[in-house]
PDB file of N, CA and C in Angstrom:
ATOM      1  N   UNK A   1    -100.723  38.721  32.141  1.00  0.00           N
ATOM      2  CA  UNK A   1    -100.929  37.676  31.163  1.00  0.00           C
ATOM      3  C   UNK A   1    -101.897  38.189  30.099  1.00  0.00           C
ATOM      4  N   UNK A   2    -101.559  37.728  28.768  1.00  0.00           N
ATOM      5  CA  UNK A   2    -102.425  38.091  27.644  1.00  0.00           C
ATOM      6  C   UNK A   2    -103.119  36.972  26.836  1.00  0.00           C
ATOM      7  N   UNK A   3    -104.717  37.207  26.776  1.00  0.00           N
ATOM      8  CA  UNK A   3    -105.452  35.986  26.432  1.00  0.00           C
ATOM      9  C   UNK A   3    -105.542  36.679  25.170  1.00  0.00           C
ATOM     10  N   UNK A   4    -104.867  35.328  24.385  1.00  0.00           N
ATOM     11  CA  UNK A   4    -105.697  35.821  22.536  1.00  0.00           C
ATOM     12  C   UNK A   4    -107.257  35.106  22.302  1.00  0.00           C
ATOM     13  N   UNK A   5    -107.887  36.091  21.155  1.00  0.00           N
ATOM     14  CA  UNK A   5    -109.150  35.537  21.116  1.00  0.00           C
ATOM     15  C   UNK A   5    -109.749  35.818  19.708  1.00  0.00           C
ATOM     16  N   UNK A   6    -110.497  35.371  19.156  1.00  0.00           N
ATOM     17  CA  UNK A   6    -111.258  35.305  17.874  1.00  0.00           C
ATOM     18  C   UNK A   6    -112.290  36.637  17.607  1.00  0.00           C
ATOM     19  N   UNK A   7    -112.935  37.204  18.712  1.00  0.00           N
ATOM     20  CA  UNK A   7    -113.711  38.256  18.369  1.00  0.00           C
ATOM     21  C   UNK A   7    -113.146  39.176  19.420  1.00  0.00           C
ATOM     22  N   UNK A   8    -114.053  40.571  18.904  1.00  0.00           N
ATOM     23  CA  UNK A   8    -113.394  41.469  19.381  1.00  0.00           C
ATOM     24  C   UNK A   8    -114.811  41.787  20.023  1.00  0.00           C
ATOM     25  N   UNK A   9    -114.375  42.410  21.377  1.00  0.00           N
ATOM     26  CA  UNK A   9    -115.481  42.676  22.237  1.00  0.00           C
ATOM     27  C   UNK A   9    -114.657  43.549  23.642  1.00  0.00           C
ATOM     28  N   UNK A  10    -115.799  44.580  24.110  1.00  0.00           N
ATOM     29  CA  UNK A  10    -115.031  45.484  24.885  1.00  0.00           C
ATOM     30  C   UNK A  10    -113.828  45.387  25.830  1.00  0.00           C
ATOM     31  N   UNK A  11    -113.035  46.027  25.961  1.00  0.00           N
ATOM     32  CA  UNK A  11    -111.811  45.159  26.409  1.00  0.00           C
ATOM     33  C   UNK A  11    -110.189  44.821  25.328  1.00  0.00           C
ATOM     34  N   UNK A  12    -111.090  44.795  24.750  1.00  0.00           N
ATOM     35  CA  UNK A  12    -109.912  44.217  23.557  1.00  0.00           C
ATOM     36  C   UNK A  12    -108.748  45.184  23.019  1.00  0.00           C
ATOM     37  N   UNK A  13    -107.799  44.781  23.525  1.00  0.00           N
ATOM     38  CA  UNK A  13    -106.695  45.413  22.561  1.00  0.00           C
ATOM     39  C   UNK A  13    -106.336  44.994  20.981  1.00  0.00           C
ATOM     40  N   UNK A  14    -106.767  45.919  19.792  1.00  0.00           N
ATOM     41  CA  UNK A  14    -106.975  45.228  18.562  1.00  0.00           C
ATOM     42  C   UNK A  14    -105.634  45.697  17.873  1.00  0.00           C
ATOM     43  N   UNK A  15    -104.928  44.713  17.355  1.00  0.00           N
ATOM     44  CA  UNK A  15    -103.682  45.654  15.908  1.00  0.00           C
ATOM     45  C   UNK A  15    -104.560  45.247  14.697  1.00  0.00           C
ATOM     46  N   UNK A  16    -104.257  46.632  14.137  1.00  0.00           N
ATOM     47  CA  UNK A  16    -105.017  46.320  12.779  1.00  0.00           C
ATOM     48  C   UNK A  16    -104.044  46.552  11.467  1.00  0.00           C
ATOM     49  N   UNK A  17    -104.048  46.131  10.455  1.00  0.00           N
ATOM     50  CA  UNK A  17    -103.059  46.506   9.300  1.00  0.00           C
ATOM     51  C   UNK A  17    -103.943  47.993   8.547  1.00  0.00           C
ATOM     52  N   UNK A  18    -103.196  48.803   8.156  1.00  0.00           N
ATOM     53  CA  UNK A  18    -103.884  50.189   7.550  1.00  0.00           C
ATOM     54  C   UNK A  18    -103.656  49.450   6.408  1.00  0.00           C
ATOM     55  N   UNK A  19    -104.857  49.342   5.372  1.00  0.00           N
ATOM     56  CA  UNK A  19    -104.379  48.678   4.275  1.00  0.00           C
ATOM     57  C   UNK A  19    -103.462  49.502   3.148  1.00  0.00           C
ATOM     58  N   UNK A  20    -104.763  50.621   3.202  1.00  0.00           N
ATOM     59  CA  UNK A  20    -104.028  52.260   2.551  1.00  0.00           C
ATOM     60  C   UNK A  20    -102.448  52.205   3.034  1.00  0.00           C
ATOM     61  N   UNK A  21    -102.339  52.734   4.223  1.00  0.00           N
ATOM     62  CA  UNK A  21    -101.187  53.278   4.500  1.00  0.00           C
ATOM     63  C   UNK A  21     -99.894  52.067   4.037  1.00  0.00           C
ATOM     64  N   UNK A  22    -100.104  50.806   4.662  1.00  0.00           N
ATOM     65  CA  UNK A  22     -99.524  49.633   4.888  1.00  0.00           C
ATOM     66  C   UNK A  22     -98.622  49.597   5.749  1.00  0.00           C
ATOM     67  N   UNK A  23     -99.598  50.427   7.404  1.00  0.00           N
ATOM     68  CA  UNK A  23     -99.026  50.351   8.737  1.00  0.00           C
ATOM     69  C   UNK A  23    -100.158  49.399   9.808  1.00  0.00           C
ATOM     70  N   UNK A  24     -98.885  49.591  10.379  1.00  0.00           N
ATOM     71  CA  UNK A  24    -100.133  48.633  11.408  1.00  0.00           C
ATOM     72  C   UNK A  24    -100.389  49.551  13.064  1.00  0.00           C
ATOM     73  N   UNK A  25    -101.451  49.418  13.553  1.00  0.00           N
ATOM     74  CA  UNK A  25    -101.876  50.690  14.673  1.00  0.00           C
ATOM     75  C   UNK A  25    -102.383  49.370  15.887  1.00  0.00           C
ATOM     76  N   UNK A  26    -102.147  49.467  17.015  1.00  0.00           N
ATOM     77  CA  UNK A  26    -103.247  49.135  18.050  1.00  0.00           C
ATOM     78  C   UNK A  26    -104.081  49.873  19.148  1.00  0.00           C
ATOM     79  N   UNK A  27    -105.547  49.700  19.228  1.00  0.00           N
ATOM     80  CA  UNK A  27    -106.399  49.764  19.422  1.00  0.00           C
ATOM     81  C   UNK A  27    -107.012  49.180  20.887  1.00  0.00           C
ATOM     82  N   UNK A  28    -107.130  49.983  21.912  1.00  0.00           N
ATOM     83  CA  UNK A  28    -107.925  49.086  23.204  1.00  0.00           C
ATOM     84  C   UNK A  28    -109.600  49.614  23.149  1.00  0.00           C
ATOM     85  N   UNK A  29    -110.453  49.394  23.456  1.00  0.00           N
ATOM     86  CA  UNK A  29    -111.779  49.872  23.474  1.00  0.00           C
ATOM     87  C   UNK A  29    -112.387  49.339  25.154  1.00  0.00           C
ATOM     88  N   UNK A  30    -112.376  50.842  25.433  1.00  0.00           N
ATOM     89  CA  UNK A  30    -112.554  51.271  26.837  1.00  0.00           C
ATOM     90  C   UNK A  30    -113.650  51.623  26.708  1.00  0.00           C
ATOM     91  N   UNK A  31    -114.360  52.302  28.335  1.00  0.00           N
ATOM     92  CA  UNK A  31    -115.128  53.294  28.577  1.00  0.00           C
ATOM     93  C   UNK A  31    -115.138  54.748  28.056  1.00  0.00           C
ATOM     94  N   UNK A  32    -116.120  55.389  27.757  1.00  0.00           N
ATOM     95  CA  UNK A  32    -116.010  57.098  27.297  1.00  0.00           C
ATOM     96  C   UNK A  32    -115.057  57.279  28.796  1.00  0.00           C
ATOM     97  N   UNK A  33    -115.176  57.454  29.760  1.00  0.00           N
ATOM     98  CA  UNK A  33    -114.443  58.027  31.043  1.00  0.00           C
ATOM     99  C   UNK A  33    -112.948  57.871  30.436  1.00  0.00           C
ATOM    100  N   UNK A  34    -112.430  56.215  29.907  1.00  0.00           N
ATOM    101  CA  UNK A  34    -111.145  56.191  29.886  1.00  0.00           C
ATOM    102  C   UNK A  34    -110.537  55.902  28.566  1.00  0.00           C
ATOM    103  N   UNK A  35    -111.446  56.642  27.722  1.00  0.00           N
ATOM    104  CA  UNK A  35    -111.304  56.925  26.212  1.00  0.00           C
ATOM    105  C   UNK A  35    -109.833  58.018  25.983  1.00  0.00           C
ATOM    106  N   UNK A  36    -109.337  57.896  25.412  1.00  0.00           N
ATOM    107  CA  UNK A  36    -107.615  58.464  25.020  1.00  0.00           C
ATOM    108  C   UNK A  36    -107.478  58.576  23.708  1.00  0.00           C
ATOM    109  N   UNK A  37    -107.815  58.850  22.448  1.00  0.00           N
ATOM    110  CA  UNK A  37    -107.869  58.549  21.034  1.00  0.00           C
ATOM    111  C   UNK A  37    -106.100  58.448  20.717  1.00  0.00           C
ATOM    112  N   UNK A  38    -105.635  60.013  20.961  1.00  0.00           N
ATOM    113  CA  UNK A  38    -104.298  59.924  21.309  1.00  0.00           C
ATOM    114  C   UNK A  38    -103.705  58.864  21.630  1.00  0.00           C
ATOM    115  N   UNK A  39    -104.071  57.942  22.560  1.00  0.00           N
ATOM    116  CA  UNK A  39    -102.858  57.039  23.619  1.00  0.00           C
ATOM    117  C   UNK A  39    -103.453  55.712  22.976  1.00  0.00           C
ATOM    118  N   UNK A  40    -104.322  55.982  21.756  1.00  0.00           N
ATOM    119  CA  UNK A  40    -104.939  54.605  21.318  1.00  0.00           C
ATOM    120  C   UNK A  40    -106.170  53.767  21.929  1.00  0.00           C
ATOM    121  N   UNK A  41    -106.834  54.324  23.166  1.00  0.00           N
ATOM    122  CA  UNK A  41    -107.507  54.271  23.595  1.00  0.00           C
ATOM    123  C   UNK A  41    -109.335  54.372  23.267  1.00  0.00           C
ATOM    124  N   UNK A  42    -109.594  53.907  22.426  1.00  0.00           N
ATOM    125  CA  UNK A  42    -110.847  54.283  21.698  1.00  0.00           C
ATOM    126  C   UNK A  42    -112.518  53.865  22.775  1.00  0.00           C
ATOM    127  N   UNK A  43    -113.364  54.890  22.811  1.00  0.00           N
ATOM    128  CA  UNK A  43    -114.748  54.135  23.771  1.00  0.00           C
ATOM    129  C   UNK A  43    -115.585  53.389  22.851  1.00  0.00           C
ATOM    130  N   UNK A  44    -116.086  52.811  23.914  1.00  0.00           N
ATOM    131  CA  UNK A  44    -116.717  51.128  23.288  1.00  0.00           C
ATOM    132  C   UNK A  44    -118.136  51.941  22.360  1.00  0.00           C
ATOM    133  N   UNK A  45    -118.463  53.753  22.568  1.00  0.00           N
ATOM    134  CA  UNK A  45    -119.449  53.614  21.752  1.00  0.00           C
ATOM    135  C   UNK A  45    -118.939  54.687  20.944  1.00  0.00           C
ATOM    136  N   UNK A  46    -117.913  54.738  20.632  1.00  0.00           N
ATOM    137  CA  UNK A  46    -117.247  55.646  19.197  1.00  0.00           C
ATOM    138  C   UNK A  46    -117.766  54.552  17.913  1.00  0.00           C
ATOM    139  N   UNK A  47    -118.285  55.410  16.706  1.00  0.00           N
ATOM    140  CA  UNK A  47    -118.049  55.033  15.534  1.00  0.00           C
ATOM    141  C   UNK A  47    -117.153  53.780  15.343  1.00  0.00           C
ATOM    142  N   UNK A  48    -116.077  53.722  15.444  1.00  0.00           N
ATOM    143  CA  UNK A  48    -114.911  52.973  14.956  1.00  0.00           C
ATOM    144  C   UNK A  48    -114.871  51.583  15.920  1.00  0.00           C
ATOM    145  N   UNK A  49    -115.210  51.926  17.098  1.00  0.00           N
ATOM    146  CA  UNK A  49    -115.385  50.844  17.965  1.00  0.00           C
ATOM    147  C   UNK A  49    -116.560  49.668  17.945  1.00  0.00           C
ATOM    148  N   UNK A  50    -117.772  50.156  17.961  1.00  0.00           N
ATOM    149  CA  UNK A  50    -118.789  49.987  17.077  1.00  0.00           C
ATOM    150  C   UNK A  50    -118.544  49.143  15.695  1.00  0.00           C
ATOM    151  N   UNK A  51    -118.022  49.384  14.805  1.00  0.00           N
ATOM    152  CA  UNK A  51    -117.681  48.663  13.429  1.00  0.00           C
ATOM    153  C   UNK A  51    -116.429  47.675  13.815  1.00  0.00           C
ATOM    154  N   UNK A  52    -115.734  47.515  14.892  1.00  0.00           N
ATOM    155  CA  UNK A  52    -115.101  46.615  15.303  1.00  0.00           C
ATOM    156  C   UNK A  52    -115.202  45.442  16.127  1.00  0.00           C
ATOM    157  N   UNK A  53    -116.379  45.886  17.064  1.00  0.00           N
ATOM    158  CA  UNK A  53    -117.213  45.398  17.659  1.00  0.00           C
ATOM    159  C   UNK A  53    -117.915  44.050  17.352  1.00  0.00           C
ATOM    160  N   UNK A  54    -117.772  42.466  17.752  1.00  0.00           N
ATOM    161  CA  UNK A  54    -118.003  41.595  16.688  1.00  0.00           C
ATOM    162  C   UNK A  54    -117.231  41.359  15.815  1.00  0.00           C
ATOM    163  N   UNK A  55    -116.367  41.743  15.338  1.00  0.00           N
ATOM    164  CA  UNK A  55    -115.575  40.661  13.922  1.00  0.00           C
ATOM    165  C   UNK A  55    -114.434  40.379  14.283  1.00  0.00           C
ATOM    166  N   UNK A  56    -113.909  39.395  13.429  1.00  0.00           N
ATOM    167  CA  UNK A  56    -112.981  38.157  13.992  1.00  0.00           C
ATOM    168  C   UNK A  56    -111.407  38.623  13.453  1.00  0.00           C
ATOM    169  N   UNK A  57    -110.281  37.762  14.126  1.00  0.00           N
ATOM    170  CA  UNK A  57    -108.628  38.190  13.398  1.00  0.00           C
ATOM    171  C   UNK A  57    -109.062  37.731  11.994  1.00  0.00           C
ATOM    172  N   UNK A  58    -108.641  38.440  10.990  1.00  0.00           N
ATOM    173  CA  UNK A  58    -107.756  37.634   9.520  1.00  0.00           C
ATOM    174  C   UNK A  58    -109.354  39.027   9.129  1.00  0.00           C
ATOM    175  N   UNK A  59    -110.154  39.349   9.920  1.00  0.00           N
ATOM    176  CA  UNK A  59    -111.138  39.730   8.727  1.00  0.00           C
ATOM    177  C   UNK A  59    -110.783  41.526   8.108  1.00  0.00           C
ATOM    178  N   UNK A  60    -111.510  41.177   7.303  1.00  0.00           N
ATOM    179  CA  UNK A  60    -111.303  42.628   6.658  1.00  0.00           C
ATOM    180  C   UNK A  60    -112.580  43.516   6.386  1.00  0.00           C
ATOM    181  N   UNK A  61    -111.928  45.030   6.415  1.00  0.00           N
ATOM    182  CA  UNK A  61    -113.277  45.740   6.920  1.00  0.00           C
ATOM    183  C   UNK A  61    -113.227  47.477   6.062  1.00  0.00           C
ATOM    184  N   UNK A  62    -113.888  47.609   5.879  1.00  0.00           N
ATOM    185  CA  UNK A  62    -113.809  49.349   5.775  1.00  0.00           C
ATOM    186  C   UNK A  62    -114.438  50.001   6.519  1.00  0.00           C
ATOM    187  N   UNK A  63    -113.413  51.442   6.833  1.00  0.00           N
ATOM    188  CA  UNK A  63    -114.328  52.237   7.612  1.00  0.00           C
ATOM    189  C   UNK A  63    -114.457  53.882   6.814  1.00  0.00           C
ATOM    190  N   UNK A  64    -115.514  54.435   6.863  1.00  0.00           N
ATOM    191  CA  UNK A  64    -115.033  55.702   6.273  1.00  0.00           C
ATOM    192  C   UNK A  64    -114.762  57.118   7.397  1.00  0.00           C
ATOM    193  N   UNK A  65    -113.733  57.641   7.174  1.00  0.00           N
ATOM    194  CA  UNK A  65    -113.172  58.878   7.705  1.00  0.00           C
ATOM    195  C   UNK A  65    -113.312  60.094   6.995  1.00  0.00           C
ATOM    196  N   UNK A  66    -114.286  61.041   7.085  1.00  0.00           N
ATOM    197  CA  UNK A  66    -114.089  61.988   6.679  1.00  0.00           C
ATOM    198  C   UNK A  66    -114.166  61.997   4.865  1.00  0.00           C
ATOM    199  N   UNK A  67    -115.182  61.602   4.980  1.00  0.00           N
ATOM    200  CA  UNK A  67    -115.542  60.905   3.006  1.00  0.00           C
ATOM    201  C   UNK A  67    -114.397  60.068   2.488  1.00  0.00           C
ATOM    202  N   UNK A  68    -113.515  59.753   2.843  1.00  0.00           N
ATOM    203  CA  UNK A  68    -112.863  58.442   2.565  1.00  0.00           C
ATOM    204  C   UNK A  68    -112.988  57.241   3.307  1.00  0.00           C
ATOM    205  N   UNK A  69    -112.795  56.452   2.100  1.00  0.00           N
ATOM    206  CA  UNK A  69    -112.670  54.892   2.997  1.00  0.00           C
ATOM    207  C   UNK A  69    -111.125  54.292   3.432  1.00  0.00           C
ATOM    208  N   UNK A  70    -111.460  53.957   4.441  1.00  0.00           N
ATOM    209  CA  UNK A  70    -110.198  53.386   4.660  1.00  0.00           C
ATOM    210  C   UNK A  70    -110.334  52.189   5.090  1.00  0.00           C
ATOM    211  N   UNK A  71    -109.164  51.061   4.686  1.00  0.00           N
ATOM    212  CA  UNK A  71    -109.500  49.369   4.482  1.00  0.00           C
ATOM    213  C   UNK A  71    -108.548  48.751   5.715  1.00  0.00           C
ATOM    214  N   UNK A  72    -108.885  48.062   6.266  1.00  0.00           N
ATOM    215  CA  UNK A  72    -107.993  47.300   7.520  1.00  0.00           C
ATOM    216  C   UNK A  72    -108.547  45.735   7.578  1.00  0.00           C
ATOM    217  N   UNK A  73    -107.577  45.541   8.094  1.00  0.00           N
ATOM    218  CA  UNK A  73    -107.595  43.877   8.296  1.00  0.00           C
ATOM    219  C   UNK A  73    -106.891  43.456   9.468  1.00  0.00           C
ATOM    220  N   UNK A  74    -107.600  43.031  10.686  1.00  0.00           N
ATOM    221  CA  UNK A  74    -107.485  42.758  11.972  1.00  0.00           C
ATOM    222  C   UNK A  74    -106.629  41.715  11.972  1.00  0.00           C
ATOM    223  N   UNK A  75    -105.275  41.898  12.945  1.00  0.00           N
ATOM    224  CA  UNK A  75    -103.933  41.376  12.595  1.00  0.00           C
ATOM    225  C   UNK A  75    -104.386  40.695  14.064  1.00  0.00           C
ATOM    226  N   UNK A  76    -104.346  40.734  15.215  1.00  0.00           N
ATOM    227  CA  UNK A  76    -104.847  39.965  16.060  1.00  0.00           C
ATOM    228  C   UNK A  76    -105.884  40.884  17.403  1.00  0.00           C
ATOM    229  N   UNK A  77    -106.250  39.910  18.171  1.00  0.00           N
ATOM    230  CA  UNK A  77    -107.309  40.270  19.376  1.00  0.00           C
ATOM    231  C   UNK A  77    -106.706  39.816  20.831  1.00  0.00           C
ATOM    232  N   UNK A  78    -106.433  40.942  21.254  1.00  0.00           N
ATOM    233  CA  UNK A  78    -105.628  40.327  23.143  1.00  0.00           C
ATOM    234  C   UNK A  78    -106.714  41.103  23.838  1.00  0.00           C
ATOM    235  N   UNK A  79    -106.652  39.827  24.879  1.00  0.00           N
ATOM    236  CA  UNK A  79    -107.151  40.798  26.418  1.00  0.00           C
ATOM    237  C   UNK A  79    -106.192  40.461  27.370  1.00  0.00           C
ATOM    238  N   UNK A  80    -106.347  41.685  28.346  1.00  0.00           N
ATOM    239  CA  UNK A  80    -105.424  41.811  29.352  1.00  0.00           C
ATOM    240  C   UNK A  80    -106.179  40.651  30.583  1.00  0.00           C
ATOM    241  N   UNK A  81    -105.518  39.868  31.429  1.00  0.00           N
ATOM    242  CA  UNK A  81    -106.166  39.006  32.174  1.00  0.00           C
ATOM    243  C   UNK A  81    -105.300  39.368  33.348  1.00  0.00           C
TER     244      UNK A  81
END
């Protein structure tokens, strides 16, 4: 069963819209042990997880990669139950 929810907090499987690209990616935020970047798997104390960490569906955010910014907007928030 999948609980939707308003913030994002460890646990969370996130889809986000690439605003740049105008794809959409999802996101779980695990432990470093069961961190996967590859398999989408991101740890709760990476950079990216961190800036996701706290904010809500519909919001919008930048992150920068490598001296660019890149713009997303959190399409929804599931946890696995």
């Amino acid at each position: 069963m999948v609980i939707n929810s308003e913030k994002i907090k460890y646990g969370a499987s996130i889809k986000l819209l690439d605003i740049n690209l105008n794809s959409t990616i999802i996101y779980k935020i695990v432990s470093d042990y069961e961190s996967d970047p590859s398999k989408g798997l991101i740890s709760n104390f990476s950079p990216f997880a961190k800036v996701l960490i706290g904010k809500k569906r519909n919001e919008l955010f930048n992150f920068n990669i490598l001296n660019k910014v890149k713009k997303f907007k959190i399409i929804s928030i599931d946890y696995d139950k």
